[in-house]
Protein backbone atom coordinates (compact mmCIF):
# COMPACT_ATOMS: atom_id res chain seq x y z
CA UNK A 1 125.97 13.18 56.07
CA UNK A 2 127.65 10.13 55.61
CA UNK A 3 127.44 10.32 51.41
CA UNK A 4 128.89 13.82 51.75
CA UNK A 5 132.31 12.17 53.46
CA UNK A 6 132.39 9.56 51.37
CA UNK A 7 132.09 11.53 48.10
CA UNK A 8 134.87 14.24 49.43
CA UNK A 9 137.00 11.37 50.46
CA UNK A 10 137.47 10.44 46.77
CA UNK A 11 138.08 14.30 45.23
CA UNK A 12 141.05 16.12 44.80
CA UNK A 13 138.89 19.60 45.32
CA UNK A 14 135.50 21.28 45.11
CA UNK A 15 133.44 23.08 42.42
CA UNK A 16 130.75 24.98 44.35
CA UNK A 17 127.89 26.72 42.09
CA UNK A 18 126.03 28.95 44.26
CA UNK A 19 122.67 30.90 42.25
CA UNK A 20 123.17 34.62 42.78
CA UNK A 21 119.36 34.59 43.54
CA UNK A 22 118.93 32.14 46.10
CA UNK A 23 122.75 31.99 47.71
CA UNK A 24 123.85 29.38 49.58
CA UNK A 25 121.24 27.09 50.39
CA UNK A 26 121.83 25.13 53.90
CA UNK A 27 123.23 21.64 51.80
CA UNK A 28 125.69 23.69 50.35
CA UNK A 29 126.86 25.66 53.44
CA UNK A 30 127.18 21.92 54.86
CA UNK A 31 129.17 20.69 51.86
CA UNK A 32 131.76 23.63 52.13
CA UNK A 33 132.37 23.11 56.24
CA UNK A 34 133.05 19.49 54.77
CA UNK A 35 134.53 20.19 52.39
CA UNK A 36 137.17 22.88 54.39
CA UNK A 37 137.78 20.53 57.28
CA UNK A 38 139.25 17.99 55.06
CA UNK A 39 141.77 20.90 54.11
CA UNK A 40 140.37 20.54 49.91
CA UNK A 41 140.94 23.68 47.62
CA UNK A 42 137.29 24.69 46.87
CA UNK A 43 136.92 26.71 43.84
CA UNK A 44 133.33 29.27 44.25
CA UNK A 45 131.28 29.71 40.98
């Protein structure tokens, strides 16, 4: 958890690639709550 923060703490937003196969695996959900706390535009691929 804690390399999540620290990576988001140095971004100015998100680029999240989810596979239209598999959707969003449980990392990635966790990335995004992250990612949406800390108030960062998050763009969905």
């Amino acid at each position: 958890g804690g390399e999540v923060e620290r990576a988001l703490a140095m971004v100015d937003g998100v680029v999240l690639l989810v596979d239209a196969s598999e959707g969003p695996l449980p990392q990635t959900r966790f990335v995004l709550r992250k990612a949406l706390a800390l108030d960062l535009p998050v763009i969905l691929v």
